[in-house]
Protein backbone atom coordinates (compact mmCIF):
# COMPACT_ATOMS: atom_id res chain seq x y z
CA UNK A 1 -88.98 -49.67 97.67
CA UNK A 2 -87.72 -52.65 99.77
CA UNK A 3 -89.78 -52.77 103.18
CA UNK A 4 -86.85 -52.17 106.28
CA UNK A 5 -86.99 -55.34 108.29
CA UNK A 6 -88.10 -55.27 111.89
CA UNK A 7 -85.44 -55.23 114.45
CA UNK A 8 -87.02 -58.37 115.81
CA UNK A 9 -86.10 -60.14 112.21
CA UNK A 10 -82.69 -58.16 112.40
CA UNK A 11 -81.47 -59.79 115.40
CA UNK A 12 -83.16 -63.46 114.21
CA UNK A 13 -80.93 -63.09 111.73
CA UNK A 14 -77.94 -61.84 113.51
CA UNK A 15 -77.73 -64.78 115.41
CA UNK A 16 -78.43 -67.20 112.80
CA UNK A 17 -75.38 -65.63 111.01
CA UNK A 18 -73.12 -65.69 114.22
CA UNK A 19 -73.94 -69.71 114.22
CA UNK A 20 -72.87 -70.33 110.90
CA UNK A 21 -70.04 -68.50 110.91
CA UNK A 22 -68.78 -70.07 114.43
CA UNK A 23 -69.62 -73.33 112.54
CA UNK A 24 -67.39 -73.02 109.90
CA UNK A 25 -69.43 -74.33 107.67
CA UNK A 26 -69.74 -71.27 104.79
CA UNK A 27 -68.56 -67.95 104.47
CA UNK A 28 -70.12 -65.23 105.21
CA UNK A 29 -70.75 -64.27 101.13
CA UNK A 30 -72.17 -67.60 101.02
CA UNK A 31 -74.59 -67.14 103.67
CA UNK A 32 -75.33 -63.67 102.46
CA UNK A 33 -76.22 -65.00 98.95
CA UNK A 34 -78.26 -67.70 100.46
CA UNK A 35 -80.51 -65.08 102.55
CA UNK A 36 -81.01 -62.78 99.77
CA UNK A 37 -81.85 -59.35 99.87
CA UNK A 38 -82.17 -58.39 103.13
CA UNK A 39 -78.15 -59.34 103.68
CA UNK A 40 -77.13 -56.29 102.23
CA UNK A 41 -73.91 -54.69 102.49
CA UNK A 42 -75.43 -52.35 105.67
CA UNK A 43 -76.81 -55.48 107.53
CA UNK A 44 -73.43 -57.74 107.42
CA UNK A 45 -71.66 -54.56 108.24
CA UNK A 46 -74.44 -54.46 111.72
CA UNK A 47 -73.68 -58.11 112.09
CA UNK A 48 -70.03 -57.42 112.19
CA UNK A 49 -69.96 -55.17 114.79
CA UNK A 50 -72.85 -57.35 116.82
CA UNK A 51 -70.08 -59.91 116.62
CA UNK A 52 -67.11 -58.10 117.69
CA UNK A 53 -69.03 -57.18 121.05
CA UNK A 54 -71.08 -59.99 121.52
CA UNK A 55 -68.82 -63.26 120.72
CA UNK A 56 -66.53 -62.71 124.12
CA UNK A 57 -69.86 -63.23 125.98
CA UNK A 58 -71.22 -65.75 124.02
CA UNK A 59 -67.75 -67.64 124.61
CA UNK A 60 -67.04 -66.44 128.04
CA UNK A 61 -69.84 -65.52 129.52
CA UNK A 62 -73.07 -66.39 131.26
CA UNK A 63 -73.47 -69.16 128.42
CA UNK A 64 -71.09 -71.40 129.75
CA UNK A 65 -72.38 -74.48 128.46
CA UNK A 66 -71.91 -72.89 124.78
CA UNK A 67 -68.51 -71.89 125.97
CA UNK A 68 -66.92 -76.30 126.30
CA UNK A 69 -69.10 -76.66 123.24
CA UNK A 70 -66.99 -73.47 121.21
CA UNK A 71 -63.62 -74.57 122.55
CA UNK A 72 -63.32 -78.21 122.12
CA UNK A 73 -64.81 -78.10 118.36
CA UNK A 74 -62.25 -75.13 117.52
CA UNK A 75 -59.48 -77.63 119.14
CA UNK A 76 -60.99 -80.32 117.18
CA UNK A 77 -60.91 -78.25 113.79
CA UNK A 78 -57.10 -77.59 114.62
CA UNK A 79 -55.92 -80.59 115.22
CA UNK A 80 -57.87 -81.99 111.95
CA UNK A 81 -56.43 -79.16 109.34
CA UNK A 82 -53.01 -79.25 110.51
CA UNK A 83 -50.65 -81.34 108.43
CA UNK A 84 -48.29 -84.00 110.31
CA UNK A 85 -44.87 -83.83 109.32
CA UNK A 86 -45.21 -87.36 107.61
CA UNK A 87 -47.92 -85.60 105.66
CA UNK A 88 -45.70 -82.71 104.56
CA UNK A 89 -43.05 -84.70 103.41
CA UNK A 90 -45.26 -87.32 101.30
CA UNK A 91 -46.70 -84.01 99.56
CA UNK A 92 -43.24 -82.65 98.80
CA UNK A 93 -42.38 -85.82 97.14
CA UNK A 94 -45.65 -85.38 95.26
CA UNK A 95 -44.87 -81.90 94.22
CA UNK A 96 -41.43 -82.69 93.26
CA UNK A 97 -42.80 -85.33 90.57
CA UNK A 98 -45.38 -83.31 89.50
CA UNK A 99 -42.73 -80.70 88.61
CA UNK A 100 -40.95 -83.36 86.44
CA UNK A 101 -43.88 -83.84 85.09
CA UNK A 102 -45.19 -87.39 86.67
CA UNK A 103 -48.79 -87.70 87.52
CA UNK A 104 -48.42 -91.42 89.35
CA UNK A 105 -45.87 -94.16 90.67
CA UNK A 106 -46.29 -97.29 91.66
CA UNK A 107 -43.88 -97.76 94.66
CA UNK A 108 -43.10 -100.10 97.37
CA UNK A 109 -41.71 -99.55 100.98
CA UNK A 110 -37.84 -100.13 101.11
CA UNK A 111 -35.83 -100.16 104.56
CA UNK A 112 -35.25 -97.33 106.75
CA UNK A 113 -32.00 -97.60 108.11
CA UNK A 114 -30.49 -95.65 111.26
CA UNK A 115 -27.60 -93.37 109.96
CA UNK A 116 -25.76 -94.56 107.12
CA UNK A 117 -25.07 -98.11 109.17
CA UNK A 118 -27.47 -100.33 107.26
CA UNK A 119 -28.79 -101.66 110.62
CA UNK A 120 -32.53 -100.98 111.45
CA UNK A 121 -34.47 -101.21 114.47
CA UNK A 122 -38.29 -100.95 115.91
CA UNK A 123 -38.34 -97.50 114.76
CA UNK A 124 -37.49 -98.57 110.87
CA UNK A 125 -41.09 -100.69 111.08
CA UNK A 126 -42.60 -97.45 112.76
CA UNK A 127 -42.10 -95.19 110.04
CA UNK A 128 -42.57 -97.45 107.16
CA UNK A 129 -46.11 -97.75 108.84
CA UNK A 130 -47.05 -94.25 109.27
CA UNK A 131 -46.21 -93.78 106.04
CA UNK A 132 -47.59 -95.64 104.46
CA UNK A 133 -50.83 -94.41 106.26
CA UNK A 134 -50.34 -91.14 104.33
CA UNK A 135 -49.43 -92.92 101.16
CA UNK A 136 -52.44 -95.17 100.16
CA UNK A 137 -54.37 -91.39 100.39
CA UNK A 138 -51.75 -89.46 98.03
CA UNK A 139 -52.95 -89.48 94.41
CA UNK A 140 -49.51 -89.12 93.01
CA UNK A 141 -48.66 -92.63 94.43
CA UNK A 142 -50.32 -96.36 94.70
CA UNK A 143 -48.50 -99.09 96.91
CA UNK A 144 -47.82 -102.31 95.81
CA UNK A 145 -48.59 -105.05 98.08
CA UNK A 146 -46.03 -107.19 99.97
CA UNK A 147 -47.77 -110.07 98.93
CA UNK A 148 -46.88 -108.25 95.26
CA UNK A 149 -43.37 -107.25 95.98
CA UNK A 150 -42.54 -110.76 97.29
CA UNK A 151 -44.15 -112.22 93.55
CA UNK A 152 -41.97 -109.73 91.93
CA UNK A 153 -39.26 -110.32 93.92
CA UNK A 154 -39.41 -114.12 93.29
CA UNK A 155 -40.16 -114.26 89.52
CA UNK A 156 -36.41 -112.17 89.15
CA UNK A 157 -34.57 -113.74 91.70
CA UNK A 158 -34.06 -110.59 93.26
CA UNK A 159 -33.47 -108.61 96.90
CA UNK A 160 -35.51 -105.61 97.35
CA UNK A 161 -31.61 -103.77 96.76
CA UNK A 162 -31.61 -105.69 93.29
CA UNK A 163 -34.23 -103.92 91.98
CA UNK A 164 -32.76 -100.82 92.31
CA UNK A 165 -28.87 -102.38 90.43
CA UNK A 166 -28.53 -101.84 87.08
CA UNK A 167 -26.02 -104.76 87.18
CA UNK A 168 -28.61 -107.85 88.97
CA UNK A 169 -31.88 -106.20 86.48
CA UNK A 170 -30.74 -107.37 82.65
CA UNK A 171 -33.84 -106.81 80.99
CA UNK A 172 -36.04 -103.52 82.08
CA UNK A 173 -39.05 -104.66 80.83
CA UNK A 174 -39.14 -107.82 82.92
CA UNK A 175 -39.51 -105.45 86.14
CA UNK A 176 -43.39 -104.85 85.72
CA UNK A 177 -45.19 -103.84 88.65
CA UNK A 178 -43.15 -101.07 90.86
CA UNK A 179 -41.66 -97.93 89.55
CA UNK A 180 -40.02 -96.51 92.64
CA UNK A 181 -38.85 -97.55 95.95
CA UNK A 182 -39.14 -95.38 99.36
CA UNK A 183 -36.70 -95.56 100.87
CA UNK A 184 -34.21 -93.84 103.97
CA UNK A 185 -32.30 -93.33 106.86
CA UNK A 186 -32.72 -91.76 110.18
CA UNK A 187 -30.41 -90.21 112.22
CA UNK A 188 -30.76 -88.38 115.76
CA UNK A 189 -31.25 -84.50 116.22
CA UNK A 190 -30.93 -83.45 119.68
CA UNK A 191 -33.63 -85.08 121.09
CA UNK A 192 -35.46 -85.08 118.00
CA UNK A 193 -35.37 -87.49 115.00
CA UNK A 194 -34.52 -85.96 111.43
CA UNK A 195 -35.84 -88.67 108.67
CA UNK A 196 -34.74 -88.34 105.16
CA UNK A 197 -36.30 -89.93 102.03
CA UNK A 198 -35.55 -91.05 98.71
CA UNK A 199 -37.72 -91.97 95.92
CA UNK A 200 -35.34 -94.60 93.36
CA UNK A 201 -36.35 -95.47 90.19
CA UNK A 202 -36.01 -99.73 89.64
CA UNK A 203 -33.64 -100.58 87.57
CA UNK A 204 -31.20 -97.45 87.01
CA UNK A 205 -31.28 -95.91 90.80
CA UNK A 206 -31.64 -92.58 89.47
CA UNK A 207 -32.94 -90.55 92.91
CA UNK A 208 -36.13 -89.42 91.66
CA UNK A 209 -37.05 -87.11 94.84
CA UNK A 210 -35.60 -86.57 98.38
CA UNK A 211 -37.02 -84.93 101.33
CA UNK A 212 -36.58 -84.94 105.18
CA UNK A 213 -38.44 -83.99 108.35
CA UNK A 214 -38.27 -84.11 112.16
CA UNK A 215 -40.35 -86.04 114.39
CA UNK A 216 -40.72 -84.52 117.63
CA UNK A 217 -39.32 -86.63 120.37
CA UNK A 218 -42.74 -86.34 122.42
CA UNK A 219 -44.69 -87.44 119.32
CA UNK A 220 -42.80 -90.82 118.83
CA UNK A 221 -44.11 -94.25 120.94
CA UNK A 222 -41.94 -94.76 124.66
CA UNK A 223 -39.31 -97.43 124.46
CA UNK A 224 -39.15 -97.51 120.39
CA UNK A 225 -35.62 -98.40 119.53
CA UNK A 226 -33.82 -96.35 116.89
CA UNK A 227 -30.46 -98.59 116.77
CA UNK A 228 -30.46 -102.26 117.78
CA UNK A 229 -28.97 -102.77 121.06
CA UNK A 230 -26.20 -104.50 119.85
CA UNK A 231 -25.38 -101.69 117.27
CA UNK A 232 -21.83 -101.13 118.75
CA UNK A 233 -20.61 -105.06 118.70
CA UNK A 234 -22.56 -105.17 115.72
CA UNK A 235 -20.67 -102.06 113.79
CA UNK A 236 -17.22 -103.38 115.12
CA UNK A 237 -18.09 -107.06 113.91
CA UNK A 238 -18.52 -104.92 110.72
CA UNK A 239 -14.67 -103.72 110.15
CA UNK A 240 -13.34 -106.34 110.91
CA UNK A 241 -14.97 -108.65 108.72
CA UNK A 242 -14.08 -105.84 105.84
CA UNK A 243 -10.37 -105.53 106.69
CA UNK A 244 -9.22 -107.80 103.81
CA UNK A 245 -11.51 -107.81 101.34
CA UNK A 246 -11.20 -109.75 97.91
CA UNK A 247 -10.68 -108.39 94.80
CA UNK A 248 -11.71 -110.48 91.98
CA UNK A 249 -12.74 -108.31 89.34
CA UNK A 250 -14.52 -110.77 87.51
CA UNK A 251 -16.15 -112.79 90.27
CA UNK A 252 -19.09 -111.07 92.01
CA UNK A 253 -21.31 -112.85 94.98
CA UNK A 254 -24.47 -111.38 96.26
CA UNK A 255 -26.37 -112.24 99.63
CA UNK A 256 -29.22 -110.91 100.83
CA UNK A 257 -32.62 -112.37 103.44
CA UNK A 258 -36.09 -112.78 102.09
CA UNK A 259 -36.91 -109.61 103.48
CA UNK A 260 -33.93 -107.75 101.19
CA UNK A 261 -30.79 -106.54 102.99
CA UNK A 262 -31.59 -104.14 105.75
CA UNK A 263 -34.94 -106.20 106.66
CA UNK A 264 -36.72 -106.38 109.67
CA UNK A 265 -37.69 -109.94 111.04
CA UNK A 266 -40.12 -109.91 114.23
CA UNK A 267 -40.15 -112.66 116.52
CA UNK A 268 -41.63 -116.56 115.43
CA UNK A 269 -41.49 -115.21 111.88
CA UNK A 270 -39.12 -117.58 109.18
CA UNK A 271 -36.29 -116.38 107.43
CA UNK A 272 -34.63 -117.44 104.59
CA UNK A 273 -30.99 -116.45 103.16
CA UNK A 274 -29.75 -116.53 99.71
CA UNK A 275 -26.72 -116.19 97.82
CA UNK A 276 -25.99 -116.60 94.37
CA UNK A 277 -22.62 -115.50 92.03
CA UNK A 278 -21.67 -114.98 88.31
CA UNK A 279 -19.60 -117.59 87.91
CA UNK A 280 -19.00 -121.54 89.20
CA UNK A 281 -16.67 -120.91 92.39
CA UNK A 282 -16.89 -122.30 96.04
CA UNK A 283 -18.55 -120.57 98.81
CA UNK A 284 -18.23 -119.74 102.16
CA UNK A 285 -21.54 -118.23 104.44
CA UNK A 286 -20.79 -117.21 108.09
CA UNK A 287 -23.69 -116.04 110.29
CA UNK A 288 -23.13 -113.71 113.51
CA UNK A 289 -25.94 -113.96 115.69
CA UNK A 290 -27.47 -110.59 118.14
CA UNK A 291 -25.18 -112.33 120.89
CA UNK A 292 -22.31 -111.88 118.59
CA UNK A 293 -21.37 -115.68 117.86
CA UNK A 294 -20.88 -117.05 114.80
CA UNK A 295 -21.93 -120.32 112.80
CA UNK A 296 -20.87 -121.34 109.24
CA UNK A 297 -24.39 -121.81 107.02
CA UNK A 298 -22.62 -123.14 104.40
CA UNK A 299 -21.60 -125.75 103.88
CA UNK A 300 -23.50 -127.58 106.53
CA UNK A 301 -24.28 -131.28 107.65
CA UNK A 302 -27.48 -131.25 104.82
CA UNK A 303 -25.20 -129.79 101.85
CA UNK A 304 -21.31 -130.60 102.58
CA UNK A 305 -20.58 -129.51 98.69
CA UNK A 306 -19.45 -125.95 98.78
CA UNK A 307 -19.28 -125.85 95.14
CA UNK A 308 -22.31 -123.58 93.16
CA UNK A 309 -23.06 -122.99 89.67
CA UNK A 310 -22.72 -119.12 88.24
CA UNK A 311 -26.44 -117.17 88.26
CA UNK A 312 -28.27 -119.96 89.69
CA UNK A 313 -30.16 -118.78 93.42
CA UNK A 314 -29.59 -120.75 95.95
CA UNK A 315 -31.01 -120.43 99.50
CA UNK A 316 -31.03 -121.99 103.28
CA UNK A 317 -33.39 -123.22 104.03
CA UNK A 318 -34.53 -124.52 100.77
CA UNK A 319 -37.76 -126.42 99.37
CA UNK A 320 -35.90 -129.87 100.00
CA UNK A 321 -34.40 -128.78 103.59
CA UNK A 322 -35.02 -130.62 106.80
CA UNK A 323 -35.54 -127.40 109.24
CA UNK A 324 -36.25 -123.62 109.09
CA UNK A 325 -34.86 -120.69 110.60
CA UNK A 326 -37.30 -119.09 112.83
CA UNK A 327 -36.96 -115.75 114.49
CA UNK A 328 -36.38 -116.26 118.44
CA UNK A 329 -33.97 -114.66 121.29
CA UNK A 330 -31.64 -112.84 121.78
CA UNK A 331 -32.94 -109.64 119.15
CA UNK A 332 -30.53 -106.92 117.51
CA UNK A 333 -28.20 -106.77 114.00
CA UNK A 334 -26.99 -109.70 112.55
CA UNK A 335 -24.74 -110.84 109.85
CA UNK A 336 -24.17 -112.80 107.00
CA UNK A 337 -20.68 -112.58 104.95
CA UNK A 338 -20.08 -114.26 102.08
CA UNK A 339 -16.87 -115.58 100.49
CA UNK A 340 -16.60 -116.65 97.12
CA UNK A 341 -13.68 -118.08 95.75
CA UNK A 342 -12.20 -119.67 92.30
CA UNK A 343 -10.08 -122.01 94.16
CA UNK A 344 -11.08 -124.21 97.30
CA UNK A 345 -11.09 -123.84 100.58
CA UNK A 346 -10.21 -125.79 103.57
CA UNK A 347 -12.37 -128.49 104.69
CA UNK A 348 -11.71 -128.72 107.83
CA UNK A 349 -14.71 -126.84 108.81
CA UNK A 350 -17.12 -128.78 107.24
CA UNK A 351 -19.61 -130.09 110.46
CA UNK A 352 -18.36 -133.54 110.61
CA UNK A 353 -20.14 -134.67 113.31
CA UNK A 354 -24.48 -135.77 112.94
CA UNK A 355 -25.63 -133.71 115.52
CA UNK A 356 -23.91 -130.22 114.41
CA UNK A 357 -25.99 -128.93 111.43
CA UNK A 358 -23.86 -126.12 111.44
CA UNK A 359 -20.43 -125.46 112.51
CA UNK A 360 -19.86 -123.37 115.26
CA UNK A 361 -17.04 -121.22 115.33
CA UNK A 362 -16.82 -119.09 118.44
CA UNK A 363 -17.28 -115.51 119.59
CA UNK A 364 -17.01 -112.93 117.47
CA UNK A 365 -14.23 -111.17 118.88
CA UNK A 366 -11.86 -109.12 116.49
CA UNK A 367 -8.94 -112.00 117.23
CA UNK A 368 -11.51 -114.86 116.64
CA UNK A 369 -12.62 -113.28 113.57
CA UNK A 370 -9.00 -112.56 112.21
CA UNK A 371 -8.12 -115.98 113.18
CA UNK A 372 -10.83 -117.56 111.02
CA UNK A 373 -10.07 -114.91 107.82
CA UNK A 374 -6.65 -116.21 108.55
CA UNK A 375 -7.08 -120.37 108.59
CA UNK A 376 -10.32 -120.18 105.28
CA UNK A 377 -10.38 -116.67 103.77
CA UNK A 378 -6.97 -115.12 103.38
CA UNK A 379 -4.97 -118.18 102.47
CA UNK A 380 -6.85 -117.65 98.96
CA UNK A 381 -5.13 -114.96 96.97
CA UNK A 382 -6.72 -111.79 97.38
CA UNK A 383 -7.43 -111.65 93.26
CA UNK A 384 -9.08 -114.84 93.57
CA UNK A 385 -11.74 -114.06 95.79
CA UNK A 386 -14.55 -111.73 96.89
CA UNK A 387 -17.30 -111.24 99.42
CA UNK A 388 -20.39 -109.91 100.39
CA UNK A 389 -22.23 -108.91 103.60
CA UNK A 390 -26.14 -108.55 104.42
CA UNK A 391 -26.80 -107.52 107.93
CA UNK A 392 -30.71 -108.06 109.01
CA UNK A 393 -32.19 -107.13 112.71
CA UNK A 394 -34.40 -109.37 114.85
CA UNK A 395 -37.08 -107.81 117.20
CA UNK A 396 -39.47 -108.54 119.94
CA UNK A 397 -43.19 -109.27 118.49
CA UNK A 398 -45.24 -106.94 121.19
């Protein structure tokens, strides 16, 4: 026979049980098998009910001390277990792979652009932060480094978007290093923010995964931008650059910034563009600044031949250059279009004089614009030329 336990032990016991189990630490069959025999079925059942009447006082009642104790850690506990949103979509992407049968990626961070605009803003750098927070924990996926991405980058003579072209990658197995880009957009819901991601393989932009979720608008930092503040100039500059468009179906220009179209350049840091084509023609770079003015890059006082060779890189500021571009005022979108064409252009906007690196050309005003399509773009047949337009935004380093 097993000797009854004193009530004395009994309610030692009860309380020690109450402790754990308010702890969270093990449940209650654990603690049962831990105490042995005299947690039998009868005595958890006792505890149960000791519990049920005796936990409202304990919480409640005269022990208020206990009671701050009880409610801050259950808070606590709360706010630990419960998945972000960020989290929840990061595991969906993971689950989604998993289903198609892939343990691991390596991936980078691409941009996050607002709506389908290609312009980004403070809350593009936001994001790509927080999640990669949640990334570098995920088993499914390991992030490359910038430093990496940049090496990468260079070695091909790539943007971050030429990864992802089957047409700028020729050879696959050159692109060692990154399977997958994150990328997205953003777009407003009520007051709310709905992002939505895309996991694309390098090389053949096959959409591995996709998944969206809402960020609460009282979750998000005050003041963080979503569009630049020149998003409406900026959008118009846009279509009217694009309202004659080459056609040359065997002449192709690219241009993109160091940071790949879409990038995000804070305040004192450098920037670089670049520009290269498939075949020898002559090119024509216009930049539109956040205050919407424009400047020709190239040519310029340093480099007055507008003639390049086909799939060599070329980029301004280069290793030989006099200056840099640095990132200052006024912040928002900006622009870069790029003309190439098989036949010349005018030279009359060639900087001429030694203190004008590069040619300005005015406001960029739909008539200003038109007028200089009209005087160095459009007088070249329409078969005998193409463009090309990378739009970057500038912000304020707080």
């Amino acid at each position: 026979m097993k000797p009854e336990p004193s009530p004395i032990h009994i309610a030692e016991q009860k309380f020690s049980f109450v402790l754990k189990v308010l702890q969270g630490n093990k449940t209650v069959s654990k603690i049962c098998r831990e105490e042995g025999d005299l947690m039998e079925v009868r005595l958890m059942n006792r505890i149960g009910k000791f519990i049920l009447l005796f936990l409202p006082l304990m919480l409640v009642g005269c022990a208020g001390g206990m009671r701050t104790s009880f409610t801050t850690f259950e808070k606590d506990r709360v706010e630990i277990t419960k998945s972000s949103p960020v989290e929840e979509a990061i595991h969906d992407l993971s689950k989604q792979l998993k289903q198609k049968g892939i343990e691991k990626l390596k991936i980078c961070m691409g941009q996050y652009t607002y709506q389908d605009s290609n312009m980004s803003a403070a809350f593009s750098t936001f994001i790509s932060s927080e999640l990669s927070k949640v990334v570098i924990s995920c088993p499914a996926f390991e992030e490359i480094s910038r430093k990496e991405l940049n090496q990468i980058l260079e070695e091909q003579k790539l943007s971050l978007t030429g990864l992802i072209d089957p047409t700028e990658v020729t050879e696959v197995g050159k692109i060692k290093g990154v399977d997958a880009i994150l990328t997205g957009n953003y777009w407003e819901q009520d007051t709310d923010v709905r992002v939505n991601l895309f996991l694309i393989k390098v090389v053949t932009a096959e959409k591995i995964a996709g998944t969206s979720f809402v960020l609460a608008e009282n979750t998000l930092p005050q003041g963080l931008g979503l569009k630049p503040k020149n998003y409406d100039d900026c959008l118009s500059n846009i279509q009217t650059w694009n309202e004659e468009k080459g056609s040359a179906k065997d002449l192709k220009i690219k241009v993109w910034v160091d940071k790949g179209k879409s990038g995000i350049y804070k305040e004192e840091e450098n920037i670089k563009v670049i520009f290269k084509a498939n075949r020898n023609c002559y090119v024509r770079l216009y930049h539109v600044n956040a205050e919407m003015e424009i400047q020709m890059l190239f040519p310029n006082l340093y480099d007055k031949n507008d003639y390049i060779k086909a799939n060599q890189v070329y980029s301004i500021p280069d290793e030989a250059s006099a200056f840099e571009f640095k990132i200052s005022p006024p912040f928002g979108a900006e622009i870069i279009k790029a003309v190439a064409s098989l036949q010349p252009f005018p030279t009359e906007e060639i900087p001429s004089d030694n203190k004008m690196v590069f040619r300005s050309l005015g406001r960029a005003t739909q008539n200003n614009i038109r007028g200089i399509m009209t005087r160095s773009i459009s007088i070249i047949p329409v078969n005998a030329r193409t463009e090309d337009m990378c739009i970057f935004t500038t912000i304020e380093n707080k």
